[in-house]
C-alpha atoms as a PDB file:
ATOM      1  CA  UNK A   1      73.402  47.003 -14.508  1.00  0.00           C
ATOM      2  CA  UNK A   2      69.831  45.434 -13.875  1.00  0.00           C
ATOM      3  CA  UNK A   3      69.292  46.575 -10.909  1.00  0.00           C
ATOM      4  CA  UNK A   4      69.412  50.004 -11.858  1.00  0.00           C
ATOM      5  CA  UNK A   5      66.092  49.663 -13.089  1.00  0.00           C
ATOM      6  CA  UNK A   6      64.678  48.424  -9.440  1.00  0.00           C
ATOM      7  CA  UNK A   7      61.540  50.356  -8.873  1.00  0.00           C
ATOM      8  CA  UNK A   8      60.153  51.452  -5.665  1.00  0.00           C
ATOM      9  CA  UNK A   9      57.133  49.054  -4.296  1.00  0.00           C
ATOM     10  CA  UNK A  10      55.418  51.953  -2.822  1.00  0.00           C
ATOM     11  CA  UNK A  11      55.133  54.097  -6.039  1.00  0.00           C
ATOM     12  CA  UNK A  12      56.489  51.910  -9.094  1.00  0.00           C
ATOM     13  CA  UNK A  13      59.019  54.404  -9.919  1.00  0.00           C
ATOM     14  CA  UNK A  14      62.386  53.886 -10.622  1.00  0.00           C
ATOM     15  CA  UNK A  15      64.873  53.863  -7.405  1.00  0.00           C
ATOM     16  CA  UNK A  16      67.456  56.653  -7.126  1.00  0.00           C
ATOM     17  CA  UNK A  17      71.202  55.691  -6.693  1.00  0.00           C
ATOM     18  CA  UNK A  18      71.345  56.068  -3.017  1.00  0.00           C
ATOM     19  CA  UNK A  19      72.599  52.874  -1.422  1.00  0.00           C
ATOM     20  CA  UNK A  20      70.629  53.027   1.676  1.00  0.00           C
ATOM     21  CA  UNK A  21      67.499  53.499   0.088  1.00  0.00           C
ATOM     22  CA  UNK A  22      68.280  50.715  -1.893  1.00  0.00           C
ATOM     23  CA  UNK A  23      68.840  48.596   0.494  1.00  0.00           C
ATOM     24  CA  UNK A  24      66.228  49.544   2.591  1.00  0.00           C
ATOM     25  CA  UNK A  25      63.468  48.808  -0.248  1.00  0.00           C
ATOM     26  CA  UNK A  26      65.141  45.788  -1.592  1.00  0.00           C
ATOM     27  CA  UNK A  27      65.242  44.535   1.966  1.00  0.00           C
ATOM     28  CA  UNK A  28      62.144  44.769   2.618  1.00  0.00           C
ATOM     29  CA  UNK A  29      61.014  43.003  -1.030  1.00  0.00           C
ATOM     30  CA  UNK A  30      63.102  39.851   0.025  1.00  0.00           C
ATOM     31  CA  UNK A  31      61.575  40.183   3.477  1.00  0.00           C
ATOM     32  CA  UNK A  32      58.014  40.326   2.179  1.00  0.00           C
ATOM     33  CA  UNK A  33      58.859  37.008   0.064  1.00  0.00           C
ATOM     34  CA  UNK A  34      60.609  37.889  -3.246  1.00  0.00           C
ATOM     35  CA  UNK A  35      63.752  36.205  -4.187  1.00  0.00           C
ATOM     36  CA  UNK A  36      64.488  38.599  -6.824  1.00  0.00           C
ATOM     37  CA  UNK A  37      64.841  41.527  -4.827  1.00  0.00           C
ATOM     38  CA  UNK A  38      67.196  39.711  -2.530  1.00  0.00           C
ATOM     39  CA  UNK A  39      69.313  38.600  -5.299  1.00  0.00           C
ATOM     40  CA  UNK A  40      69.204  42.371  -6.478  1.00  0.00           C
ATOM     41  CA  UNK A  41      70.043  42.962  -2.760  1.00  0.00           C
ATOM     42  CA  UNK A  42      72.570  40.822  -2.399  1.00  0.00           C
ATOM     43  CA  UNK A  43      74.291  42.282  -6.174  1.00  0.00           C
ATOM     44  CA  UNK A  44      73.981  45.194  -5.210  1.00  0.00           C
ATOM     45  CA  UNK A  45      76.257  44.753  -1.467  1.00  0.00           C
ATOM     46  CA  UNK A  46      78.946  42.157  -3.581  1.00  0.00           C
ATOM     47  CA  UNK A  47      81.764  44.871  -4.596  1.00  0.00           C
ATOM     48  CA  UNK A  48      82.070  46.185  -1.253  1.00  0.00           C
ATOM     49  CA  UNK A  49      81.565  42.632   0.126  1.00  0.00           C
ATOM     50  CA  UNK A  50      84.031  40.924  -2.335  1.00  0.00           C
ATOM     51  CA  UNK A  51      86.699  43.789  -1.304  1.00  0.00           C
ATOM     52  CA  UNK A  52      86.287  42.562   2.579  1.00  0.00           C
ATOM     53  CA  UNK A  53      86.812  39.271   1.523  1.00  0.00           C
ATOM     54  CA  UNK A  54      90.250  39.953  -0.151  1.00  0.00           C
ATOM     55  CA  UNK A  55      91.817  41.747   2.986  1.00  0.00           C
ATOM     56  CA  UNK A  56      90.380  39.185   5.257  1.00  0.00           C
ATOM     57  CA  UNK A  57      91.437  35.777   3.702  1.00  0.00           C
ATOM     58  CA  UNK A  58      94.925  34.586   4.693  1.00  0.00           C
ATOM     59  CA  UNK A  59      97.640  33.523   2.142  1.00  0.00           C
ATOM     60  CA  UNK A  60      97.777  30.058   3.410  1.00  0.00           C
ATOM     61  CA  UNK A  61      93.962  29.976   3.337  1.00  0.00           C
ATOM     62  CA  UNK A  62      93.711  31.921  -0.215  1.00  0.00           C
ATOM     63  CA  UNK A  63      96.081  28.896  -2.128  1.00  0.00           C
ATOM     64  CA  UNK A  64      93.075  27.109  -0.728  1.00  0.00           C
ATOM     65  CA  UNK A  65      89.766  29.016  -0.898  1.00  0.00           C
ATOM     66  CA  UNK A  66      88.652  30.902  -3.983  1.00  0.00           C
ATOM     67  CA  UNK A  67      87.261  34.312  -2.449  1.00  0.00           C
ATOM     68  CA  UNK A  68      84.041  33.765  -4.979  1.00  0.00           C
ATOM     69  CA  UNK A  69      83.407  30.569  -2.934  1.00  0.00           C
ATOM     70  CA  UNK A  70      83.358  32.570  -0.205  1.00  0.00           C
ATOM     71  CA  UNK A  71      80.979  35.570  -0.917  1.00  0.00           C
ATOM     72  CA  UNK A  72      78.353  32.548  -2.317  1.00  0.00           C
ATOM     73  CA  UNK A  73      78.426  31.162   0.704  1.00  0.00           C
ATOM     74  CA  UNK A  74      77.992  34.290   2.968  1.00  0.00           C
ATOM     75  CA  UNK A  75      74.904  35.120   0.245  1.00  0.00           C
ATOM     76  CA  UNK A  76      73.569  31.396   0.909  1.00  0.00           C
ATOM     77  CA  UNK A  77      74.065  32.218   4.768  1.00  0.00           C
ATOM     78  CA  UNK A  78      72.212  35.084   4.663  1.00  0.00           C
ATOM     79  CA  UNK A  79      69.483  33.996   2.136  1.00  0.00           C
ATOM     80  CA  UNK A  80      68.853  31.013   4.858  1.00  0.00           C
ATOM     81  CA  UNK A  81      68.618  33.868   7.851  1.00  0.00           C
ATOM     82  CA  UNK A  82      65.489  35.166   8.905  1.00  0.00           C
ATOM     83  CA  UNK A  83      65.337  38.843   8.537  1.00  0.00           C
ATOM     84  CA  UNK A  84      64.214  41.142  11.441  1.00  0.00           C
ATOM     85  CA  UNK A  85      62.996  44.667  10.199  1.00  0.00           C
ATOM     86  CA  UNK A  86      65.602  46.781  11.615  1.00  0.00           C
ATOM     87  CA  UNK A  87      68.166  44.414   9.233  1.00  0.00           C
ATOM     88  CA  UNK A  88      67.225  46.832   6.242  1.00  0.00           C
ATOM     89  CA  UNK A  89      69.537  49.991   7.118  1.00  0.00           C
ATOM     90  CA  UNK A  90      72.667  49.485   5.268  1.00  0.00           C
ATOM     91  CA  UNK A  91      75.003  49.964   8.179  1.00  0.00           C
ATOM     92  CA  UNK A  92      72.975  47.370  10.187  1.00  0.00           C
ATOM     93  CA  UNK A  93      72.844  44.863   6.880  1.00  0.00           C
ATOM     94  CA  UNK A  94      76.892  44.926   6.315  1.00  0.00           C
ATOM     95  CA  UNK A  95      76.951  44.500   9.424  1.00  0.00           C
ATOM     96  CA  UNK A  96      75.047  41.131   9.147  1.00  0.00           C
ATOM     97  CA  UNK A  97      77.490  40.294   6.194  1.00  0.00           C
ATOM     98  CA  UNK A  98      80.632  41.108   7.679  1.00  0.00           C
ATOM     99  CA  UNK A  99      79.973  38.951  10.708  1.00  0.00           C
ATOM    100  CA  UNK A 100      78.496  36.146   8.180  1.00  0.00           C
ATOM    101  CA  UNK A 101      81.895  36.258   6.114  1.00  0.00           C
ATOM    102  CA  UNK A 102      84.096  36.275   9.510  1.00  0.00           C
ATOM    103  CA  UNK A 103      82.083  32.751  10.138  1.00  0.00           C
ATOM    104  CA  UNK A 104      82.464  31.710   6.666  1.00  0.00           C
ATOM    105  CA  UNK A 105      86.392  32.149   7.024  1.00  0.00           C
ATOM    106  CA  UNK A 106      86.475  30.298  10.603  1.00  0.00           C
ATOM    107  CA  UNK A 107      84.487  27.616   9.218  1.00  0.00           C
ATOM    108  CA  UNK A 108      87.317  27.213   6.269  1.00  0.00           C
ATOM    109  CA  UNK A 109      90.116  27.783   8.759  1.00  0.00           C
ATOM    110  CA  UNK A 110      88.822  24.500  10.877  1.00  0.00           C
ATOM    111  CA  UNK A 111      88.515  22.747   7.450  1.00  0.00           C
ATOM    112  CA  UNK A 112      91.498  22.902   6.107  1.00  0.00           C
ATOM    113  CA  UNK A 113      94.082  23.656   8.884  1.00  0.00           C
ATOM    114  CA  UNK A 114      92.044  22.586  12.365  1.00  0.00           C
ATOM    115  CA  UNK A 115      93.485  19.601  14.303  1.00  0.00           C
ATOM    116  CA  UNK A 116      90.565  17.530  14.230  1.00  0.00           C
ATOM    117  CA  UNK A 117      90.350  17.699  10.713  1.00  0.00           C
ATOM    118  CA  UNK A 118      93.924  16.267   9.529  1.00  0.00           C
ATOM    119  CA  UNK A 119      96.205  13.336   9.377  1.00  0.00           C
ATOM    120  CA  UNK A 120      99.639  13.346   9.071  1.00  0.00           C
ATOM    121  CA  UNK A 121      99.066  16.203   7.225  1.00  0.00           C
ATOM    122  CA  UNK A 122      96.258  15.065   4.870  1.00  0.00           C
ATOM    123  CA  UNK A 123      92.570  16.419   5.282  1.00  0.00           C
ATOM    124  CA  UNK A 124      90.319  13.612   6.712  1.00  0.00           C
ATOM    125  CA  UNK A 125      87.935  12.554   4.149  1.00  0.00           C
ATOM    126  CA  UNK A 126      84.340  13.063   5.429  1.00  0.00           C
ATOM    127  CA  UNK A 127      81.681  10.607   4.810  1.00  0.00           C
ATOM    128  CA  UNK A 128      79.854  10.737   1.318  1.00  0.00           C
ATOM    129  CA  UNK A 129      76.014   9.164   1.266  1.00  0.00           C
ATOM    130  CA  UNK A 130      77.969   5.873   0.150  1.00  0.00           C
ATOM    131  CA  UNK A 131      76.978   4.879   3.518  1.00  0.00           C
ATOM    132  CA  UNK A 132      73.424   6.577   3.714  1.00  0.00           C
ATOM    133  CA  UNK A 133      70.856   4.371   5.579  1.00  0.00           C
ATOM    134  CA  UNK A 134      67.570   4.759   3.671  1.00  0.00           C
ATOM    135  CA  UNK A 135      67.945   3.193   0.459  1.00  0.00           C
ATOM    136  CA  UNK A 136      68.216  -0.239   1.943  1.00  0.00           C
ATOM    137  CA  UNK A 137      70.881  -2.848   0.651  1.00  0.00           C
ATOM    138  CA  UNK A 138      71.583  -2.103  -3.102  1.00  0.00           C
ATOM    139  CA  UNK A 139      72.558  -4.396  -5.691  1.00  0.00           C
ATOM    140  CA  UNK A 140      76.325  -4.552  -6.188  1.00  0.00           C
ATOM    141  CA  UNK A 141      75.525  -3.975 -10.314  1.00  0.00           C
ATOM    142  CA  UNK A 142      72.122  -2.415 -10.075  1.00  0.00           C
ATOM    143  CA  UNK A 143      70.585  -1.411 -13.847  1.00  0.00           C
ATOM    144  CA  UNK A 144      70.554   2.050 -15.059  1.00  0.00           C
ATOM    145  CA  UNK A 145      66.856   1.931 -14.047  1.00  0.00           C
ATOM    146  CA  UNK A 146      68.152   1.158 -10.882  1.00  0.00           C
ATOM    147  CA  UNK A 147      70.341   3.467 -10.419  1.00  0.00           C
ATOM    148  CA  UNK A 148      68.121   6.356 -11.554  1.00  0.00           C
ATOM    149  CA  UNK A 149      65.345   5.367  -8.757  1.00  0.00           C
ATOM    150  CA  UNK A 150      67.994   5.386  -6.275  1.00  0.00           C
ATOM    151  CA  UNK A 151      68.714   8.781  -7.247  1.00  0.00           C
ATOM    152  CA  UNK A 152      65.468   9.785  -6.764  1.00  0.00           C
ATOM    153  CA  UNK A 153      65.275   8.227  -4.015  1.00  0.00           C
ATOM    154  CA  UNK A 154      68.198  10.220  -1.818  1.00  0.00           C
ATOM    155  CA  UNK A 155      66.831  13.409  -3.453  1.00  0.00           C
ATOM    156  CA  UNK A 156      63.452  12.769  -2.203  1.00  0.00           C
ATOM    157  CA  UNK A 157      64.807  11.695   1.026  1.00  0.00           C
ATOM    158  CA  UNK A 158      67.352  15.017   1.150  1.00  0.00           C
ATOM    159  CA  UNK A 159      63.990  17.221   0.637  1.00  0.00           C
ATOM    160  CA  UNK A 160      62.236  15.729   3.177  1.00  0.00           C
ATOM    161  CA  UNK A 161      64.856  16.619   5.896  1.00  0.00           C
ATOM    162  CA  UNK A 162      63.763  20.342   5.319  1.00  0.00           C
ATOM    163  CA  UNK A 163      60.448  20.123   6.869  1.00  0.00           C
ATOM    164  CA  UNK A 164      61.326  17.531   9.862  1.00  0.00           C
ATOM    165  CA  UNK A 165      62.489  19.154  13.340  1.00  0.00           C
ATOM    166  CA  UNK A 166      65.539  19.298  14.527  1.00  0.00           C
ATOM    167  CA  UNK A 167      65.767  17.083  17.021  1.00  0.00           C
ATOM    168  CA  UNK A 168      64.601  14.517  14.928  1.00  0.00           C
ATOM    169  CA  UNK A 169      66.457  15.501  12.208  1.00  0.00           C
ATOM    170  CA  UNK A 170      69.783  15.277  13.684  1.00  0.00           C
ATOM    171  CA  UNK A 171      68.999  12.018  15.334  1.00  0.00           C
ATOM    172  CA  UNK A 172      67.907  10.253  12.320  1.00  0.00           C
ATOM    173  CA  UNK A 173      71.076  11.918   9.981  1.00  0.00           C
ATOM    174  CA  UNK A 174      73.126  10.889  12.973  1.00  0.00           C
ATOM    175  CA  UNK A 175      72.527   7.260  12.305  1.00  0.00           C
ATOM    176  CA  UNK A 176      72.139   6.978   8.644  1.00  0.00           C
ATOM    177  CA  UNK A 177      74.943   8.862   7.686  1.00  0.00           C
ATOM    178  CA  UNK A 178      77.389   8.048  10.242  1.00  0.00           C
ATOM    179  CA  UNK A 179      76.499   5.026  11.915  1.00  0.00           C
ATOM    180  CA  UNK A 180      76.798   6.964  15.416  1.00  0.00           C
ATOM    181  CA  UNK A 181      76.352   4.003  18.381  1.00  0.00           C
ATOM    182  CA  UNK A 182      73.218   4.404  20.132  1.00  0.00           C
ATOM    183  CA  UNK A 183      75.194   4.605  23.505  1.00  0.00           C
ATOM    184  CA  UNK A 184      76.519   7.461  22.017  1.00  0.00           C
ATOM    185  CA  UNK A 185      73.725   8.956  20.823  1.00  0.00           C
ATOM    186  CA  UNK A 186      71.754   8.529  24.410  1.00  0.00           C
ATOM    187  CA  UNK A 187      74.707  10.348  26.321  1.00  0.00           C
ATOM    188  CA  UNK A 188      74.519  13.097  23.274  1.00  0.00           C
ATOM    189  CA  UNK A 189      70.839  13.788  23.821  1.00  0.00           C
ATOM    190  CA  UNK A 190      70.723  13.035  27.375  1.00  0.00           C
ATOM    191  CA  UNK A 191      68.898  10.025  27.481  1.00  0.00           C
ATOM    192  CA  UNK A 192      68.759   6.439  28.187  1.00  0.00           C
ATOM    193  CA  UNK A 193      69.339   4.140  25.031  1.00  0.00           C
ATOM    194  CA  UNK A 194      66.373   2.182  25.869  1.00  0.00           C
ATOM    195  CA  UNK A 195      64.415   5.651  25.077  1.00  0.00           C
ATOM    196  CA  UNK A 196      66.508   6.892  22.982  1.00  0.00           C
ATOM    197  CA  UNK A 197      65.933   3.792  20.771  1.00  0.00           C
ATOM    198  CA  UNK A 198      62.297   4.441  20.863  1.00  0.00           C
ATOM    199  CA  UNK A 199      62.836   7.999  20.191  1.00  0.00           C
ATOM    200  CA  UNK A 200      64.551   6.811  17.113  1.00  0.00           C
ATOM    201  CA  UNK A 201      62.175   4.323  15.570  1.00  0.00           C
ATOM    202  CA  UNK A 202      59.022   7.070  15.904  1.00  0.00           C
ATOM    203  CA  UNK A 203      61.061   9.970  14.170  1.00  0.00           C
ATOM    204  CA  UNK A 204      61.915   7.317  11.653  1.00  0.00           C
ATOM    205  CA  UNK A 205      58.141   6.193  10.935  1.00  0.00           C
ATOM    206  CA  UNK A 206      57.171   9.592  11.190  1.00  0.00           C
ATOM    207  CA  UNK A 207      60.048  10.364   8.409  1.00  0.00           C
ATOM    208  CA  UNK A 208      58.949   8.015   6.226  1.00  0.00           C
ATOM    209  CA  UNK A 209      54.893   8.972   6.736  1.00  0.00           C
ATOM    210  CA  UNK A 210      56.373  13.016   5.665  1.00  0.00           C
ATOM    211  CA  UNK A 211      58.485  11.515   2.946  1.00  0.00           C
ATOM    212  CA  UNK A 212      55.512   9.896   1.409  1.00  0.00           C
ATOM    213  CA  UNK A 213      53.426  13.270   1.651  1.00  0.00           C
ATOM    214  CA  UNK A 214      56.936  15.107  -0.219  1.00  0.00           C
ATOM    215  CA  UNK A 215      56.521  12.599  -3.005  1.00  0.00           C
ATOM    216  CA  UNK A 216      53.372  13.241  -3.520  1.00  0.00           C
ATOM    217  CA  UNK A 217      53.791  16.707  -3.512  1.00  0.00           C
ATOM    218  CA  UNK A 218      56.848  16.847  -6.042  1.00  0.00           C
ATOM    219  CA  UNK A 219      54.967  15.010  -8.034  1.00  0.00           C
ATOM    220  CA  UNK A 220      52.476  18.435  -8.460  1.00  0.00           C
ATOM    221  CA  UNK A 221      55.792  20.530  -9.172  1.00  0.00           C
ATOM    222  CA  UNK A 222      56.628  21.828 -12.247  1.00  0.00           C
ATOM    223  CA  UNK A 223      59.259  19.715 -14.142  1.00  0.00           C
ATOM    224  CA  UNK A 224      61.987  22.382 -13.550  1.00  0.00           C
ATOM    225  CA  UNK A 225      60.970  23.116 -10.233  1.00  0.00           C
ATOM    226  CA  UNK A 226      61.235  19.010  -9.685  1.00  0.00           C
ATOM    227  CA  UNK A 227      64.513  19.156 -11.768  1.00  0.00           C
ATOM    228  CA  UNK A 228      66.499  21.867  -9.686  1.00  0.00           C
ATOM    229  CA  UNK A 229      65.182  20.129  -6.362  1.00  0.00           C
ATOM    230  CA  UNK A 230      67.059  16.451  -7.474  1.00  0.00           C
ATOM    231  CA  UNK A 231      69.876  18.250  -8.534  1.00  0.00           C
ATOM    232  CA  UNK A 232      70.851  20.495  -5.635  1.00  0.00           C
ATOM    233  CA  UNK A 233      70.388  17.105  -3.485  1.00  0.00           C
ATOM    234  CA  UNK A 234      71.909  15.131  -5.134  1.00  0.00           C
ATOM    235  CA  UNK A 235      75.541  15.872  -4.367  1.00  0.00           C
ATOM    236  CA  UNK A 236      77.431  14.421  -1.351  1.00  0.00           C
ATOM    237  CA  UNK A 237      76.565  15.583   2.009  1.00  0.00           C
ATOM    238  CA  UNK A 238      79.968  15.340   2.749  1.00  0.00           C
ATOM    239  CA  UNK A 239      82.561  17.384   0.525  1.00  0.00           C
ATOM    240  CA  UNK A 240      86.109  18.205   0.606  1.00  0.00           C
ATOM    241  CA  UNK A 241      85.247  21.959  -0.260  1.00  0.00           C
ATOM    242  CA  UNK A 242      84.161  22.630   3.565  1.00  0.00           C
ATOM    243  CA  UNK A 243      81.603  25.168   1.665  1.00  0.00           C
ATOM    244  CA  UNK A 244      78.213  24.283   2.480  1.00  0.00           C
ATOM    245  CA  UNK A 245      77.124  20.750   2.092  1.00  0.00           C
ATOM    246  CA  UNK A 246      73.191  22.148   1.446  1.00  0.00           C
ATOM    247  CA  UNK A 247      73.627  23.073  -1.942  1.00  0.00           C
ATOM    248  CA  UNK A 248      76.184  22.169  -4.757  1.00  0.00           C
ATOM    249  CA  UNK A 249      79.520  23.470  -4.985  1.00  0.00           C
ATOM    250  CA  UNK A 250      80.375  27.006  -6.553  1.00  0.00           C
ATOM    251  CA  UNK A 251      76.261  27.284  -6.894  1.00  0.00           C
ATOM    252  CA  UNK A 252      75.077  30.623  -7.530  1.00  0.00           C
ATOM    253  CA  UNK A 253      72.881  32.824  -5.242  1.00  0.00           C
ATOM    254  CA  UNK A 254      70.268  32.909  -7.536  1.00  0.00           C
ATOM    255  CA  UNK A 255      70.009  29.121  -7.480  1.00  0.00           C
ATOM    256  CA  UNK A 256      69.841  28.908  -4.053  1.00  0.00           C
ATOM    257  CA  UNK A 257      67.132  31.480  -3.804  1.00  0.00           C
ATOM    258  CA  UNK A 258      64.919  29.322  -6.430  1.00  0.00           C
ATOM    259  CA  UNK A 259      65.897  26.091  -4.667  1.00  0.00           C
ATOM    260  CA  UNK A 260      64.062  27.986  -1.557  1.00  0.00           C
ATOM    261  CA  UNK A 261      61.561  28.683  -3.416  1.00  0.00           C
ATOM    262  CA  UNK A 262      60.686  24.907  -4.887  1.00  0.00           C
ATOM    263  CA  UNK A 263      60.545  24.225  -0.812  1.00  0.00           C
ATOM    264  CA  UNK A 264      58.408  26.941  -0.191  1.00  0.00           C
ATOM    265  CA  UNK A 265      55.696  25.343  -2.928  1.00  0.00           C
ATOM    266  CA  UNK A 266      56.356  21.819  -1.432  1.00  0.00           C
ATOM    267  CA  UNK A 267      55.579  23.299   1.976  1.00  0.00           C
ATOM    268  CA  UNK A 268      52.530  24.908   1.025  1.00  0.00           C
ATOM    269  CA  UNK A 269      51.680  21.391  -0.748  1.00  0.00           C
ATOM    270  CA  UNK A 270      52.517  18.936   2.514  1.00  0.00           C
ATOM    271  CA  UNK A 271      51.074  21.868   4.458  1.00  0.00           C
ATOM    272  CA  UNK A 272      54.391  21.629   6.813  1.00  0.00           C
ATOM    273  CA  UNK A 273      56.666  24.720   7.856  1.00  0.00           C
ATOM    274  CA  UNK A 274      60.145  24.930   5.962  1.00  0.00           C
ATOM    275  CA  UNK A 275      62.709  24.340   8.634  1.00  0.00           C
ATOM    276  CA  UNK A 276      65.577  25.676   7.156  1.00  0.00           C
ATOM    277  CA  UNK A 277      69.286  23.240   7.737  1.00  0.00           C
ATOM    278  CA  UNK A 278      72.212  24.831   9.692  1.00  0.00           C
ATOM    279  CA  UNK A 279      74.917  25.766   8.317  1.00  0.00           C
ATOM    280  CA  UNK A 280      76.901  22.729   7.114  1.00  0.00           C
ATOM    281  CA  UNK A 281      74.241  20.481   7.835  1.00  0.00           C
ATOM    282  CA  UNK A 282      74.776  17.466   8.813  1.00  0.00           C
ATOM    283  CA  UNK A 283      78.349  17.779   8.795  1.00  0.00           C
ATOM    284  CA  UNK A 284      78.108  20.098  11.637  1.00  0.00           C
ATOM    285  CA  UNK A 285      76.568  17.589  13.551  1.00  0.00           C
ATOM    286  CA  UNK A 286      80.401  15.903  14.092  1.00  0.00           C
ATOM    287  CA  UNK A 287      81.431  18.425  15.855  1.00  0.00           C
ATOM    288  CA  UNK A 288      78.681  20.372  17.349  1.00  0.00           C
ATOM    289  CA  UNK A 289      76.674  17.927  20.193  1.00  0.00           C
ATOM    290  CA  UNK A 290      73.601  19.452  20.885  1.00  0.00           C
ATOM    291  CA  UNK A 291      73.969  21.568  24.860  1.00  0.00           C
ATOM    292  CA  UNK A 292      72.900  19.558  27.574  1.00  0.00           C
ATOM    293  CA  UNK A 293      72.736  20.362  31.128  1.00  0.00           C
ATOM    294  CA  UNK A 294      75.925  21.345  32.985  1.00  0.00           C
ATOM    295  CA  UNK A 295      76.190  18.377  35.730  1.00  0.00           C
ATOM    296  CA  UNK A 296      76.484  20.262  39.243  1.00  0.00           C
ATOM    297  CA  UNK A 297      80.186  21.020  40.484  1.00  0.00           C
ATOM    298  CA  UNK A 298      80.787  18.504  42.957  1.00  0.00           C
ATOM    299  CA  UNK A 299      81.008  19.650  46.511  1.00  0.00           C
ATOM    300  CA  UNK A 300      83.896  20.736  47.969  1.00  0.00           C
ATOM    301  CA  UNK A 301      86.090  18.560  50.498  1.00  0.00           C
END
């Protein structure tokens, strides 16, 4: 297999079969900055990951999960983590998977079989960027033209979210995508409306200042760097998978890793820091309010 021919960083020579060591110097290549060695990393963990995956996964949940899906998404999870230094021993890394893939499973279990996400017994569709806010009113039979700027357009707009804070970020998705009240959204982020209003309108001019400065900057990519940027935006944010709404369905961990790395060059370019999405971004933002202050227990009579 290729990664049998992984050589050691400190002396260039080939690596010996030991897991741990490994791990420990593929770790430490993917925490210095190279995708390659995590995807090496990541092959080299997938048997013994894919095995944990089959006893873990229910029957009622495999007739609706494929187990691949799963071990992608605990790769994309990870790949999206920020590594400490003691992460590199094996122990401590399967660790770090095996609690990944337990919130993987959860997250599918809530998908498909959680209360709040079914009808009469039929999965409640999610909303799809039919309803996105930033591409204005469109033309009921807009031109191929058209259509392909548009595209652009929520690709361009879908990279830009990756270098705007969170606060802002989940504000502004929480009124394009799904139309969330702004009574609602005051009492979410614990504020009046009247500032929470004002709140919105500055992270929105200060969105569309950034999502100038990305354009400009994916202009300077390389055409397949620009290429695999539109396409793993382009999907739905909302899908009926449940499996990570970041990056297309059933996409492979080595796409995801040079996806990363197209928003690494655009950060260097916009000189912004990559602030990498949460985990089901924005669907997660349904179901997940951001914590406010506890109000105080009211005094006893």
């Amino acid at each position: 297999m290729a990664h049998d021919a992984e050589t050691s960083p400190e002396d260039g020579k080939p690596m010996d079969g030991d897991p741990s060591t490994r791990t420990r110097v593929l770790f430490h290549r993917w925490r210095a900055g190279e995708s390659e060695a995590f995807v090496s990393l990541f092959k080299l963990h997938q048997p013994w990951l894919a095995e944990l995956i089959e006893h873990s996964l229910g029957a009622q949940l495999r007739r609706k999960v494929d187990p691949e899906d799963v071990a992608q998404e605990v790769g994309i999870r990870l790949l999206s983590y920020k590594p400490k230094a003691e992460d590199g021993a094996l122990e401590r890394l399967r660790a770090l998977l095996r609690t990944m893939m337990k919130h993987v499973i959860a997250d599918q279990h809530r998908h498909h079989f959680g209360a709040e996400m079914r009808d009469a017994g039929a999965d409640v569709p999610l909303p799809t960027d039919s309803n996105v806010g930033f591409d204005g009113v469109r033309d009921a039979n807009p031109s191929p033209g058209g259509a392909a700027e548009r595209r652009h357009d929520v690709a361009l707009a879908r990279v830009t979210f990756w270098f705007v804070a969170s606060d802002k970020r989940d504000l502004i998705a929480l009124r394009w995508w799904y139309h969330v009240p702004f009574g609602e959204l005051a009492t979410r982020f614990g504020c009046e409306e009247a500032s929470l209003r004002m709140r919105h309108l500055r992270a929105t001019q200060e969105f569309a200042g950034l999502m100038a400065r990305v354009r400009t900057a994916l202009a300077k990519l390389a055409p397949e760097e620009f290429e695999l940027l539109e396409a793993q935006t382009r999907p739905a944010l909302g899908t009926d998978s449940g499996i990570d709404s970041r990056v297309l369905a059933h996409s492979r961990i080595e796409r995801f890793a040079a996806f990363l790395d197209a928003l690494r060059q655009v950060s260097r370019l916009i000189g912004e820091p990559l602030n990498t999405l949460p985990d089901s971004w924005p669907r997660c933002l349904l179901t997940e309010p951001p914590d406010l202050p506890k109000p105080p227990n009211p005094p006893k009579v």
